[in-house]
N, C-alpha and C. Protein backbone atom coordinates (compact mmCIF):
# COMPACT_ATOMS: atom_id res chain seq x y z
N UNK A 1 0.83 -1.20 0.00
CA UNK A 1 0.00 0.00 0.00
C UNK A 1 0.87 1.25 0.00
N UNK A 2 2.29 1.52 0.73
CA UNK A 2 3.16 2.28 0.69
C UNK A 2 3.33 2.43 -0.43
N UNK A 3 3.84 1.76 -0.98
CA UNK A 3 4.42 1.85 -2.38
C UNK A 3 3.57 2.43 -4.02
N UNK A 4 2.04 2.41 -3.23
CA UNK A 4 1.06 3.02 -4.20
C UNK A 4 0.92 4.16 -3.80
N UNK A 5 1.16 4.78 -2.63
CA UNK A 5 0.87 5.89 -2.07
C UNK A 5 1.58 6.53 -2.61
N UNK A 6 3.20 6.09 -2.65
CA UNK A 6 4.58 6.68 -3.26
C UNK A 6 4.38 6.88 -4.48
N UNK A 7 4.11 6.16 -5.49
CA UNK A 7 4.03 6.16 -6.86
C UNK A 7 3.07 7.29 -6.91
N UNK A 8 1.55 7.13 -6.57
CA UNK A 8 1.02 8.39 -6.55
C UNK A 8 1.12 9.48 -6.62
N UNK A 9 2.08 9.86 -5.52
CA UNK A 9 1.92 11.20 -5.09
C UNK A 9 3.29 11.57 -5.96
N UNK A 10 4.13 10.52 -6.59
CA UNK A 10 5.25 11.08 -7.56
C UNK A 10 4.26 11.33 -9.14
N UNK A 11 3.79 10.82 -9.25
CA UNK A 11 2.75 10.92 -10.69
C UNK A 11 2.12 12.55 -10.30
N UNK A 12 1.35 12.76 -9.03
CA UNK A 12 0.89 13.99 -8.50
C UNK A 12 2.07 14.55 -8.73
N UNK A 13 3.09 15.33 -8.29
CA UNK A 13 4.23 16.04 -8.70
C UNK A 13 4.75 16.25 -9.76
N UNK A 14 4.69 14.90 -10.89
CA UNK A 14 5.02 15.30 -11.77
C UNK A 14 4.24 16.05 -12.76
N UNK A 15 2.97 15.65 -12.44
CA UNK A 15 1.98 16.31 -13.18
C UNK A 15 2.03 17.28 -13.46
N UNK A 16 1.76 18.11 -11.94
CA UNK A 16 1.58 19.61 -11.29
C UNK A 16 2.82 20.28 -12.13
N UNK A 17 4.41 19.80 -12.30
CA UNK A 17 5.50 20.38 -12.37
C UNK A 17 5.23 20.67 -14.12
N UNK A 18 4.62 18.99 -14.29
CA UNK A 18 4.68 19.53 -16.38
C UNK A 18 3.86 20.61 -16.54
N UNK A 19 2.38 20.68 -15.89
CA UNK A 19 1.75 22.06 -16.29
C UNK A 19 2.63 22.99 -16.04
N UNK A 20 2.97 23.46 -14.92
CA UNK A 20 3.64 24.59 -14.72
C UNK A 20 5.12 24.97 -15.46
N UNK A 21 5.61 24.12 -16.13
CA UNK A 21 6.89 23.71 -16.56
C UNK A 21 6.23 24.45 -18.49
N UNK A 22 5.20 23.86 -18.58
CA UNK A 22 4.72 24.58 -20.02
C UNK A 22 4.49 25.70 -19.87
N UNK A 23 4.06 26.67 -18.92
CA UNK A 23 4.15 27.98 -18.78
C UNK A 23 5.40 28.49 -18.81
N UNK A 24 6.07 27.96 -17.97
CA UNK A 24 7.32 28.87 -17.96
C UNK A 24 8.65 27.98 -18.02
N UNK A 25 8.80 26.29 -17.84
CA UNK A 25 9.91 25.96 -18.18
C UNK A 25 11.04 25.68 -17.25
N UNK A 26 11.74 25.32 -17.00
CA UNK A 26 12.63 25.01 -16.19
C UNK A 26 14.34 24.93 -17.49
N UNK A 27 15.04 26.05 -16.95
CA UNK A 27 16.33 26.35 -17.37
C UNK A 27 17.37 25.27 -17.92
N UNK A 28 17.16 23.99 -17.17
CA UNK A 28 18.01 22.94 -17.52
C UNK A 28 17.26 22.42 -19.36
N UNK A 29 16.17 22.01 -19.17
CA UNK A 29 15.47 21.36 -20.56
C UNK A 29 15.91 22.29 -22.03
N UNK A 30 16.09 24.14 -21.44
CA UNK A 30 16.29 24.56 -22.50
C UNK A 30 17.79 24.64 -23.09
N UNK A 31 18.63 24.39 -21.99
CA UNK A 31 19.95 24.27 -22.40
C UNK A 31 20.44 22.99 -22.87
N UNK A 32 19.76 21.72 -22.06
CA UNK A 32 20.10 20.57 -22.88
C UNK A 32 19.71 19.99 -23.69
N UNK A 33 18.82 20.87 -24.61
CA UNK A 33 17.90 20.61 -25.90
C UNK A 33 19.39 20.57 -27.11
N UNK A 34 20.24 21.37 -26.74
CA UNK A 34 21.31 21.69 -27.46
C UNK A 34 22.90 21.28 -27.27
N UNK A 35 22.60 21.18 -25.66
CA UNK A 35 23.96 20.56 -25.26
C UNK A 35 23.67 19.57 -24.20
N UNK A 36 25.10 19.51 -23.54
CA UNK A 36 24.77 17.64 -22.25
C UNK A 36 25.10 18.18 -21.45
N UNK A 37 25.66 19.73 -20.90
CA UNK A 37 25.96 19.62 -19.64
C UNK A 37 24.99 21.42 -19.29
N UNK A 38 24.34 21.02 -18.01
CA UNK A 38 23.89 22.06 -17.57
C UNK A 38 24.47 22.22 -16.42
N UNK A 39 25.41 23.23 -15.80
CA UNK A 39 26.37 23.90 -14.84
C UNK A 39 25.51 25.39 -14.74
N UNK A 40 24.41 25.73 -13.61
CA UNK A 40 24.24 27.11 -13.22
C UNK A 40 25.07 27.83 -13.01
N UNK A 41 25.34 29.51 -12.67
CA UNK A 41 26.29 29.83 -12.01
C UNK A 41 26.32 29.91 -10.58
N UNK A 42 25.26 29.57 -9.97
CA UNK A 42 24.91 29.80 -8.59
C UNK A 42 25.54 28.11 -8.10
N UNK A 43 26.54 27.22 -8.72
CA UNK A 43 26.63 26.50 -8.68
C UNK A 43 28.02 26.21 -7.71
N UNK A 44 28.38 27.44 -8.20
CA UNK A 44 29.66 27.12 -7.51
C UNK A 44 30.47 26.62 -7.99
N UNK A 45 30.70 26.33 -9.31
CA UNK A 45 31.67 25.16 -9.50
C UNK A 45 32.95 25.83 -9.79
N UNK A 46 34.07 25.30 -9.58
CA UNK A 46 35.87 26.07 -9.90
C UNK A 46 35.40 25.67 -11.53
N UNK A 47 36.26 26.82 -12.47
CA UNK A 47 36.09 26.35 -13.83
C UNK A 47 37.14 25.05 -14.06
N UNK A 48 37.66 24.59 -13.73
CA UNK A 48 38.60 23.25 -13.73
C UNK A 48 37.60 22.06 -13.37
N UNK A 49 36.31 22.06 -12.46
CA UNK A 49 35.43 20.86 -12.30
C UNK A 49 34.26 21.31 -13.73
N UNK A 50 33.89 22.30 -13.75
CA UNK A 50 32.79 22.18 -14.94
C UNK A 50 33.44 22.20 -16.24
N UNK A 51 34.60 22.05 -16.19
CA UNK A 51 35.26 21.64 -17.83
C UNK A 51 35.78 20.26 -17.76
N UNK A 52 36.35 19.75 -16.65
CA UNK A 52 36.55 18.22 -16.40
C UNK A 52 35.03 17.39 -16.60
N UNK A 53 33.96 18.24 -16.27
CA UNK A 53 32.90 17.38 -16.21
C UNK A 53 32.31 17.23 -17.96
N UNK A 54 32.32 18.46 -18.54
CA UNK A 54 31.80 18.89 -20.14
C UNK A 54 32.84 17.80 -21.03
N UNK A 55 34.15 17.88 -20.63
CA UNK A 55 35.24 16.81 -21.24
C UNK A 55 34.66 15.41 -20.95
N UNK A 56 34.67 14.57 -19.80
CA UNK A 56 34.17 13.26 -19.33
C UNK A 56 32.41 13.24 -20.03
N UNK A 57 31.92 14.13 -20.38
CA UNK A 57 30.52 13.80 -21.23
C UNK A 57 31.26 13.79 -22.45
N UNK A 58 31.90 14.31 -22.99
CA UNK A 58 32.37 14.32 -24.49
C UNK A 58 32.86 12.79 -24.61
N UNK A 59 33.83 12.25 -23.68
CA UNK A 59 34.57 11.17 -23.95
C UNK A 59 33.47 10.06 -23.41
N UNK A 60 32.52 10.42 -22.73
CA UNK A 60 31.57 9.11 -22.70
C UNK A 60 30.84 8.61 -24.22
N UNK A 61 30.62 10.03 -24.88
CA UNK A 61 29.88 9.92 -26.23
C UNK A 61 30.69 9.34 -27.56
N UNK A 62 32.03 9.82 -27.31
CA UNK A 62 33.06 9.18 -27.99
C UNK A 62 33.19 7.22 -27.69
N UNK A 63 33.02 7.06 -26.84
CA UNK A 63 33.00 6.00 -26.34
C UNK A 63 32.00 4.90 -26.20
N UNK A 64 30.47 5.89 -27.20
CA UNK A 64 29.34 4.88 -27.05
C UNK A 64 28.41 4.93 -26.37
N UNK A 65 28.75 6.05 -25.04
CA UNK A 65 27.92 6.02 -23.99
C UNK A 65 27.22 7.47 -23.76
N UNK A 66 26.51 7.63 -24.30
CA UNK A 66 26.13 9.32 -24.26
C UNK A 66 25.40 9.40 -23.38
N UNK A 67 25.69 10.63 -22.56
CA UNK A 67 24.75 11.41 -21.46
C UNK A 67 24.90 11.99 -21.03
N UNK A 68 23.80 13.15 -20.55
CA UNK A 68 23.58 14.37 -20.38
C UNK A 68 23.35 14.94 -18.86
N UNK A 69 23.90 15.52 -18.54
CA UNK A 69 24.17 16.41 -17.16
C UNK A 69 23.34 17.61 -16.63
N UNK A 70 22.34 17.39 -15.89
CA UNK A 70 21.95 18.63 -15.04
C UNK A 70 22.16 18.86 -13.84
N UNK A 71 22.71 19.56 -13.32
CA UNK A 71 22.96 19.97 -11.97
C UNK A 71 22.10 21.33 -11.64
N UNK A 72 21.71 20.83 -10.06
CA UNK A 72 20.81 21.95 -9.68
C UNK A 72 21.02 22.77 -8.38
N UNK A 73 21.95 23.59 -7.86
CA UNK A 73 22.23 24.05 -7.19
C UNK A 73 21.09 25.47 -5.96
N UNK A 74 20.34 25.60 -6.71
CA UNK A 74 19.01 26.01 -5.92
C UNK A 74 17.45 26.14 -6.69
N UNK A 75 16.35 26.69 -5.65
CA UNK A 75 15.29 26.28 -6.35
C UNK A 75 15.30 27.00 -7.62
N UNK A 76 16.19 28.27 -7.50
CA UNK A 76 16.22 29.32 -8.65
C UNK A 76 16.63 28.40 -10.36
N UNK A 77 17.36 27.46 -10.47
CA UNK A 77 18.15 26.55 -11.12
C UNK A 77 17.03 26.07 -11.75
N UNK A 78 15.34 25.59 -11.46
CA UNK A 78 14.27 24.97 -11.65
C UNK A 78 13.21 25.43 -12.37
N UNK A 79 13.34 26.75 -12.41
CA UNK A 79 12.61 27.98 -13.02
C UNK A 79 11.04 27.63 -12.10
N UNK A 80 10.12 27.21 -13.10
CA UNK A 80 9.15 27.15 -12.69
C UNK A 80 8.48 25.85 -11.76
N UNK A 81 9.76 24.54 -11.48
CA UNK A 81 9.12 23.38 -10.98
C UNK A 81 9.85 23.08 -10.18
N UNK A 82 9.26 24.56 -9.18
CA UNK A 82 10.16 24.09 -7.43
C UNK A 82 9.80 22.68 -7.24
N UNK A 83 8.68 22.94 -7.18
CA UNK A 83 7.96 21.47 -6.41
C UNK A 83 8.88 20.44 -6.94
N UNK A 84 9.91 20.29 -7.22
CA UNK A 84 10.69 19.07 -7.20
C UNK A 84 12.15 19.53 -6.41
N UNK A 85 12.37 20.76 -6.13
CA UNK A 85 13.29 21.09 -5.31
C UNK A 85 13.82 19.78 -4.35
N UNK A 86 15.20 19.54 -4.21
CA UNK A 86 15.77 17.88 -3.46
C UNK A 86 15.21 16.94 -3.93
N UNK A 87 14.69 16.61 -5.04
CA UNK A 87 13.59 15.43 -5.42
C UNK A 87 14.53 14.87 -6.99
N UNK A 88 15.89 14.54 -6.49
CA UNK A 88 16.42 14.58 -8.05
C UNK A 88 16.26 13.28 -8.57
N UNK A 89 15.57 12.09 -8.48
CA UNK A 89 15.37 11.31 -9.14
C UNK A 89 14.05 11.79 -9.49
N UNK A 90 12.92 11.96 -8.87
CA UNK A 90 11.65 12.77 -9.68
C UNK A 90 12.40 14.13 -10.73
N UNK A 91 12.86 14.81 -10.44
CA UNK A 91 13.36 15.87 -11.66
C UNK A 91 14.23 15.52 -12.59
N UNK A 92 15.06 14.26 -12.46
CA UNK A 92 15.38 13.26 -13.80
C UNK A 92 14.61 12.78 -14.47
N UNK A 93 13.35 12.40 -13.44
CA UNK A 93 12.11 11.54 -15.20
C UNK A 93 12.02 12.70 -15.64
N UNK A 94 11.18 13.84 -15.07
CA UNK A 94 10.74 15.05 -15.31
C UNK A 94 11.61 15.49 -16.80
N UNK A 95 12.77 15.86 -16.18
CA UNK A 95 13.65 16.18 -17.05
C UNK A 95 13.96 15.64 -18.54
N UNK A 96 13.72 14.30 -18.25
CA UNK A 96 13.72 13.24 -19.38
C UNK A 96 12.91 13.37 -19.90
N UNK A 97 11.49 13.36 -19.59
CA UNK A 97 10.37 13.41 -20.00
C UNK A 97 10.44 14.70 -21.05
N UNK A 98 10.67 15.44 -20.75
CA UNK A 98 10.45 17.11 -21.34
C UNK A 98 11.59 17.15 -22.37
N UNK A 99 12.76 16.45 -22.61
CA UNK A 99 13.67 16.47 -23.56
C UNK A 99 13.68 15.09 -24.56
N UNK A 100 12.38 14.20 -24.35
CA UNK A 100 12.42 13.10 -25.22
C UNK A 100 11.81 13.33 -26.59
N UNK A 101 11.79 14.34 -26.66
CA UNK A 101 11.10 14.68 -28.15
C UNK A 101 12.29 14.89 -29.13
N UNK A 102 13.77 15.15 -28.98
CA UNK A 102 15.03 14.86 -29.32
C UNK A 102 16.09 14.49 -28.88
N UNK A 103 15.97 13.95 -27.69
CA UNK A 103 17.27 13.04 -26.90
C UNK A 103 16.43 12.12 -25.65
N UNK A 104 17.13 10.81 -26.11
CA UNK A 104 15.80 10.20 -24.73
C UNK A 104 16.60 8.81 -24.74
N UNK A 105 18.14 9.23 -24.24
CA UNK A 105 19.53 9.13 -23.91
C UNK A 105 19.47 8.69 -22.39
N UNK A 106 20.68 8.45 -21.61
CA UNK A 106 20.83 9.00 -20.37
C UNK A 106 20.72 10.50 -19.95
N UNK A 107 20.20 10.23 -18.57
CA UNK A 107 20.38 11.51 -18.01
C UNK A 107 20.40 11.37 -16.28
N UNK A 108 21.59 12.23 -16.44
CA UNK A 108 21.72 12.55 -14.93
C UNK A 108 21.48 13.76 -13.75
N UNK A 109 20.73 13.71 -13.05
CA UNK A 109 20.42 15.28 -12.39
C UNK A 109 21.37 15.16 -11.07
N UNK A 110 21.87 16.59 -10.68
CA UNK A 110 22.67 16.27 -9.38
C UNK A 110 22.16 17.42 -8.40
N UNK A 111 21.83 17.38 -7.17
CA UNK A 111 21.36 18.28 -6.41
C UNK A 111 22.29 17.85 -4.87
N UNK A 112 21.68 19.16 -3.79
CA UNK A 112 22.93 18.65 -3.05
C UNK A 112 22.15 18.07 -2.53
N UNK A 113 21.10 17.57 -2.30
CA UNK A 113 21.37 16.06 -0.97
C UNK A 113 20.91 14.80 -2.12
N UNK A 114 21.39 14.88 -3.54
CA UNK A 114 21.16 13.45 -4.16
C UNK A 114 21.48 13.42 -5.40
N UNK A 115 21.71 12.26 -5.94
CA UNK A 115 21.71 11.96 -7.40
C UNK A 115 20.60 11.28 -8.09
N UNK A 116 20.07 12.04 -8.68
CA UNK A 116 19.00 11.07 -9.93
C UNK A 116 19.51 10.67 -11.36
N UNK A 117 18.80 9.62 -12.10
CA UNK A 117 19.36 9.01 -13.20
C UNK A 117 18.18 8.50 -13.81
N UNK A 118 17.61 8.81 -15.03
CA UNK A 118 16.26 8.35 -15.98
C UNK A 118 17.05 7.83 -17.37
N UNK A 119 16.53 7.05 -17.97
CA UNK A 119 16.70 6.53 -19.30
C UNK A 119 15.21 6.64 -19.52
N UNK A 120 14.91 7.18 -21.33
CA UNK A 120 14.03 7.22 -21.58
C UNK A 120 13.11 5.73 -21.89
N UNK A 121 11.72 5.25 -21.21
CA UNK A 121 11.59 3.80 -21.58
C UNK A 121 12.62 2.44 -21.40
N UNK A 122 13.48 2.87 -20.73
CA UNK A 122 14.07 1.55 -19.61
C UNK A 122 14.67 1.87 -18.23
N UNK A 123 14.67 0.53 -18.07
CA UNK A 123 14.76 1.07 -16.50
C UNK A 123 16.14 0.88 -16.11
N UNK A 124 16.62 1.67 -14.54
CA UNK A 124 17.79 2.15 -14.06
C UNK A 124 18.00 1.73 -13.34
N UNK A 125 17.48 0.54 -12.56
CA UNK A 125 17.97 -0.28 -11.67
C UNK A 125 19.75 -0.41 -11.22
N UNK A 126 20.33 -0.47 -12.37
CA UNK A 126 21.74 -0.67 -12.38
C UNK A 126 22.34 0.43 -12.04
N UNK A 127 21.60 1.18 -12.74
CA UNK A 127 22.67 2.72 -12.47
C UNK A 127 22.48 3.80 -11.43
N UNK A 128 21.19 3.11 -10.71
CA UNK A 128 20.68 3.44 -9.32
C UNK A 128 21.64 3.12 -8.10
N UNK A 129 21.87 1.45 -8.16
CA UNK A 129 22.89 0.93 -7.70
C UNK A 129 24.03 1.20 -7.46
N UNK A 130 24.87 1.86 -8.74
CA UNK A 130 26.05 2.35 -9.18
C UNK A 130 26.38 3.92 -7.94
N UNK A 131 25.24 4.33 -7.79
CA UNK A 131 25.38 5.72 -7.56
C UNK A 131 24.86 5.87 -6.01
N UNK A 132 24.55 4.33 -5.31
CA UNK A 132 24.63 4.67 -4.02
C UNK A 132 25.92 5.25 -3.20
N UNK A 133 25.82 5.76 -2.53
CA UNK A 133 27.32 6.05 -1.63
C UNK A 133 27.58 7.34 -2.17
N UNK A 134 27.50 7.90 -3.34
CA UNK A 134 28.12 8.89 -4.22
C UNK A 134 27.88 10.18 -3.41
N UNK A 135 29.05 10.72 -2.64
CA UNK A 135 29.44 11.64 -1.72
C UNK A 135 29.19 12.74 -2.72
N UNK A 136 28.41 13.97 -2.00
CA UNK A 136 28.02 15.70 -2.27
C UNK A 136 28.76 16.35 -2.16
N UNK A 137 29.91 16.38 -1.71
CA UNK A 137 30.65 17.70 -1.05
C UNK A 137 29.91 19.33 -1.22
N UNK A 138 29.95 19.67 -0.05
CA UNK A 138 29.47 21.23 -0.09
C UNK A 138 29.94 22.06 -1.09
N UNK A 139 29.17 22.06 -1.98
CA UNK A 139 29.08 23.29 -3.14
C UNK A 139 30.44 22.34 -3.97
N UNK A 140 29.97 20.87 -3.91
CA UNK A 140 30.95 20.26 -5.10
C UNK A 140 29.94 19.80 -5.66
N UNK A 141 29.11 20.14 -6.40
CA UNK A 141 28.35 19.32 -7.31
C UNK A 141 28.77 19.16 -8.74
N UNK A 142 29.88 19.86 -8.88
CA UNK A 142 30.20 19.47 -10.45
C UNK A 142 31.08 18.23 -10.16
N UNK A 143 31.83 18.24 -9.19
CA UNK A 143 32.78 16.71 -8.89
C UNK A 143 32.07 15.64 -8.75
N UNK A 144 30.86 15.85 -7.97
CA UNK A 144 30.23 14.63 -8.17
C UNK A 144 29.00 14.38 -9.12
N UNK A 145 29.34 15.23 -9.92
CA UNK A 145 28.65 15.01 -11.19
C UNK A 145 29.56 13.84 -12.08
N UNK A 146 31.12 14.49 -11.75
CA UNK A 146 31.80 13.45 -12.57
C UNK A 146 31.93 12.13 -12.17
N UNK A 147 32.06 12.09 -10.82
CA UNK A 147 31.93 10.69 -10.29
C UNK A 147 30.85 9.97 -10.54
N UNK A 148 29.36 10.92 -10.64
CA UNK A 148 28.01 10.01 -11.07
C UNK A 148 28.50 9.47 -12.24
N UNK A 149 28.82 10.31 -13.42
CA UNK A 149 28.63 9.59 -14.61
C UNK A 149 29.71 8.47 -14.97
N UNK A 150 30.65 8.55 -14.39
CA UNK A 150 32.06 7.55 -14.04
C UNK A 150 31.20 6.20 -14.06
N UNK A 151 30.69 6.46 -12.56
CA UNK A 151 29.76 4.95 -11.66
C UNK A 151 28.77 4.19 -12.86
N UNK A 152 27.78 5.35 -13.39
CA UNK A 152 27.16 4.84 -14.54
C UNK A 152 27.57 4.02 -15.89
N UNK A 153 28.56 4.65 -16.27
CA UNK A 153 29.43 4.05 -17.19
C UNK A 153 29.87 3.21 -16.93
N UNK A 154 30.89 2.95 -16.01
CA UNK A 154 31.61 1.68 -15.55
C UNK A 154 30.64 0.25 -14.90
N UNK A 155 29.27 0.49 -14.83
CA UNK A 155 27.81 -0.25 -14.70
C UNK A 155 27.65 -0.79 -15.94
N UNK A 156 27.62 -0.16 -17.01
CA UNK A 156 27.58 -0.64 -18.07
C UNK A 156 28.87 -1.27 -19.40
N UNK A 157 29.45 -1.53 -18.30
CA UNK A 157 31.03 -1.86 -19.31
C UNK A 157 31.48 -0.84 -20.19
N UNK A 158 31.68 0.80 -19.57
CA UNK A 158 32.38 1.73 -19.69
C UNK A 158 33.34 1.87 -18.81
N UNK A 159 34.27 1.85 -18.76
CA UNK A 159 34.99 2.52 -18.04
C UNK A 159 36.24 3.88 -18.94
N UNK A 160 35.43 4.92 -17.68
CA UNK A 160 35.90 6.39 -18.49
C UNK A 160 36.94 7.24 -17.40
N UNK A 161 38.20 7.33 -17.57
CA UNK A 161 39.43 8.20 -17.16
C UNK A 161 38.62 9.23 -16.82
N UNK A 162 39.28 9.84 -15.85
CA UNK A 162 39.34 11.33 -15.42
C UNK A 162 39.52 12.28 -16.36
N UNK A 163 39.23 13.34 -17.61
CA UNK A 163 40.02 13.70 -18.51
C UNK A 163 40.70 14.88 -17.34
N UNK A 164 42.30 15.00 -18.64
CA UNK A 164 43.06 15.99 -17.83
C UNK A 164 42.77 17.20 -18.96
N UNK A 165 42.00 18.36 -18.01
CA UNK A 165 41.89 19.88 -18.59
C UNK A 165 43.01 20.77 -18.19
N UNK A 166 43.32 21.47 -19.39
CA UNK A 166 44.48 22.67 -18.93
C UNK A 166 43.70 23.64 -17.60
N UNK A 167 44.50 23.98 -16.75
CA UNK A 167 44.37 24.79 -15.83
C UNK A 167 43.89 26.48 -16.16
N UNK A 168 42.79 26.80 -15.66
CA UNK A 168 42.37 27.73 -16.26
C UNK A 168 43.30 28.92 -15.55
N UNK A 169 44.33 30.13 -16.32
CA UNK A 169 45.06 30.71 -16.40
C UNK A 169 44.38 32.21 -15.52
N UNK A 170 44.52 32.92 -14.78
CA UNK A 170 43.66 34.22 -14.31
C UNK A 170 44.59 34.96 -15.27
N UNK A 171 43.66 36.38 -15.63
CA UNK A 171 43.91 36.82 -16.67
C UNK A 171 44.93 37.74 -16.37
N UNK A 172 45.86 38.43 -16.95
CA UNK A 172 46.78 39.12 -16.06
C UNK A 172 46.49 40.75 -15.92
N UNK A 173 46.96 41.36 -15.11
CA UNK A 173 46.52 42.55 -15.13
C UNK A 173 46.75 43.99 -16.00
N UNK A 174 45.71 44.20 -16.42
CA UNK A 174 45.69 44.97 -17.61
C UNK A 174 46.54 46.63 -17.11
N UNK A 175 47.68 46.83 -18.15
CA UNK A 175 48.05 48.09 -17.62
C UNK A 175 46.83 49.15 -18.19
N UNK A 176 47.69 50.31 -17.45
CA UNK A 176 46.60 51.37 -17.51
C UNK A 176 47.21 52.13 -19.04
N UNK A 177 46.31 52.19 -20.54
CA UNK A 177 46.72 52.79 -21.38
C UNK A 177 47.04 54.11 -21.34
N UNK A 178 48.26 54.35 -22.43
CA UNK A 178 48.87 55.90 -22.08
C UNK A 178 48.16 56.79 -22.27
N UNK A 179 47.03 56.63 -23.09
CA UNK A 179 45.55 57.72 -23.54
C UNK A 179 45.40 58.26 -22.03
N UNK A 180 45.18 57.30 -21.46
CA UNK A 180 44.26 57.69 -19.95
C UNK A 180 45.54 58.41 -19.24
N UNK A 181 46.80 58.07 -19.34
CA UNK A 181 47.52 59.25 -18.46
C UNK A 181 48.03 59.90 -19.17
N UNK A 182 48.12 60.41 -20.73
CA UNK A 182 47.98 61.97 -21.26
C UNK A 182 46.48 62.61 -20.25
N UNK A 183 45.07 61.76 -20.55
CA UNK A 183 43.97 62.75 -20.35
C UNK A 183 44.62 62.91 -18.64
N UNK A 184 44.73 62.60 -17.69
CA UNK A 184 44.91 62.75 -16.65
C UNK A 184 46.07 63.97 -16.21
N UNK A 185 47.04 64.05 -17.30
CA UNK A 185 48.19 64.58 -17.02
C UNK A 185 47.51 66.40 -17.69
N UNK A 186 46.32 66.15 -18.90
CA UNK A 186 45.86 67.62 -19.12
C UNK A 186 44.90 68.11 -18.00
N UNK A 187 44.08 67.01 -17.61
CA UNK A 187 43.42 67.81 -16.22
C UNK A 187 44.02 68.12 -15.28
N UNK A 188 45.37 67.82 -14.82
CA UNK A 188 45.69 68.82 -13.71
C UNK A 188 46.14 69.95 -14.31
N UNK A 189 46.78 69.90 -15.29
CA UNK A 189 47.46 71.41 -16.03
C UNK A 189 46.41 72.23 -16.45
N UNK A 190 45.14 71.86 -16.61
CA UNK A 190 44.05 72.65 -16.67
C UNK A 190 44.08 73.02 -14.86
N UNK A 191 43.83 72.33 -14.35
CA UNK A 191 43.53 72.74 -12.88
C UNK A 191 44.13 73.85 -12.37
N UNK A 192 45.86 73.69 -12.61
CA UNK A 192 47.03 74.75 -12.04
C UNK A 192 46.47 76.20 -13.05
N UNK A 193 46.08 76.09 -14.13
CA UNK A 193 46.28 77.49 -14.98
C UNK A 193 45.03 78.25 -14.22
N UNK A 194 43.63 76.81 -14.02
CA UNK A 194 42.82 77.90 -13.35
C UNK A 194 43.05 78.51 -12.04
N UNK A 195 43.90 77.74 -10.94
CA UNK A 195 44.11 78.31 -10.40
C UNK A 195 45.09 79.76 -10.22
N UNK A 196 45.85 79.50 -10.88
CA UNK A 196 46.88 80.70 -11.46
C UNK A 196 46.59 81.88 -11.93
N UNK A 197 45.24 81.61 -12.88
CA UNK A 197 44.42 83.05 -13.29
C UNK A 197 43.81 83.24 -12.03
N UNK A 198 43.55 82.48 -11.21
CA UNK A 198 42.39 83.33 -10.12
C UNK A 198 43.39 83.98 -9.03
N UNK A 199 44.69 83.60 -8.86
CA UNK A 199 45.40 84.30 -7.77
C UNK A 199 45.38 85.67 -8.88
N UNK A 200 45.80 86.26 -10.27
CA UNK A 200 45.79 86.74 -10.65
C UNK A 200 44.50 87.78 -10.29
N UNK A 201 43.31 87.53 -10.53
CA UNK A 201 42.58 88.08 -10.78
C UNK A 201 42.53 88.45 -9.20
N UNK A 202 42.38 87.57 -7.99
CA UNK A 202 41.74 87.97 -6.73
C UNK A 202 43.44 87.62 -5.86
N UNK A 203 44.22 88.44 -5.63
CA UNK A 203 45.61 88.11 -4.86
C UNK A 203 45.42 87.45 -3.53
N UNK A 204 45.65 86.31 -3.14
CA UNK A 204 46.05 86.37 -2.36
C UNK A 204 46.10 87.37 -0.88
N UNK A 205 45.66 88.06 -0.09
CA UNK A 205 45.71 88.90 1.34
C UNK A 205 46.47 88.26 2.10
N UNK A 206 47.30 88.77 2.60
CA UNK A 206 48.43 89.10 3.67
C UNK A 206 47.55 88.35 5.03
């Protein structure tokens, strides 16, 4: 009887989320209509984990195994279908559901207290399995984005390397062009002449 109650009230949620989701949509479906990895910026991620993670989707697809990445770092991330806020195996069908009209692939959602995983029309038993244990770290959700899709792969007789990304470089600091200290160097010499005419005009008193 639990278990109908459960199913229920996930069918209720998802429902509620697709209406509201056709009004206004949820941010992940429109970015991975086009690409596999959705990284918010409220995400936190160092640019060295969300390019290790965009690389390890590239080399899964190279490899046979394609799939697509959403990570959800707050309700803002969801647009219009809070109501699945922490619910990331419900916002993986969801998710799936709403992008099977041109990819109906793997997919993985990552939030911080969980990992979800949908295949369109089969089931995930295995890759459910794969992804117990799979540690959150605070405001690491792009790392264990890579570790989800690692676990998944290697479930299915993938096994996919870490890729190594160049280190993203900080940019160096821009000098100040000589334009800007000519103009700087005529506003004070404007400054001194006006002052110079005005001792002229009004002297100075003893």
């Amino acid at each position: 009887m639990s278990r109908l109650r459960v199913a229920a009230c996930a069918v209720l949620v998802l429902a509620l989320a697709a209406g509201s989701a056709r009004a206004d949509g949820d941010p992940a479906s429109d970015v991975l209509y086009a690409q596999s990895v959705f990284v918010p910026a409220d995400a936190g991620a160092a640019p060295g984990d969300a390019a290790r993670l965009a690389a390890l989707v590239r080399e899964a697809r190279r490899a046979g195994y394609p799939v697509k990445v959403a990570i959800v770092a707050s309700t803002y991330d969801l647009g219009s279908v809070t109501a699945l806020w922490r619910k990331p195996q419900l916002y993986a069908r969801f998710l799936g559901l709403e992008l099977s009209l041109l990819y109906r692939g793997r997919l993985v959602t990552v939030m911080p207290d969980g990992i979800g995983v949908y295949h369109h029309g089969r089931p995930v038993t295995r890759e459910e399995a794969a992804l117990r244990g799979v540690a959150i770290g605070r405001g690491d959700l792009a790392a264990a984005a890579v570790t989800a899709v690692r676990r998944i792969a290697a479930a299915d007789g993938h096994e996919l390397a870490v890729p190594t990304v160049a280190p993203v470089a900080a940019a160096p600091p821009r000098a100040t062009p000589p334009a800007v200290w000519s103009a700087f160097g005529i506003g004070l010499l404007l400054v001194a002449l006006a002052w110079a005419v005005s001792l002229r005009v009004r002297p100075l008193r003893a």
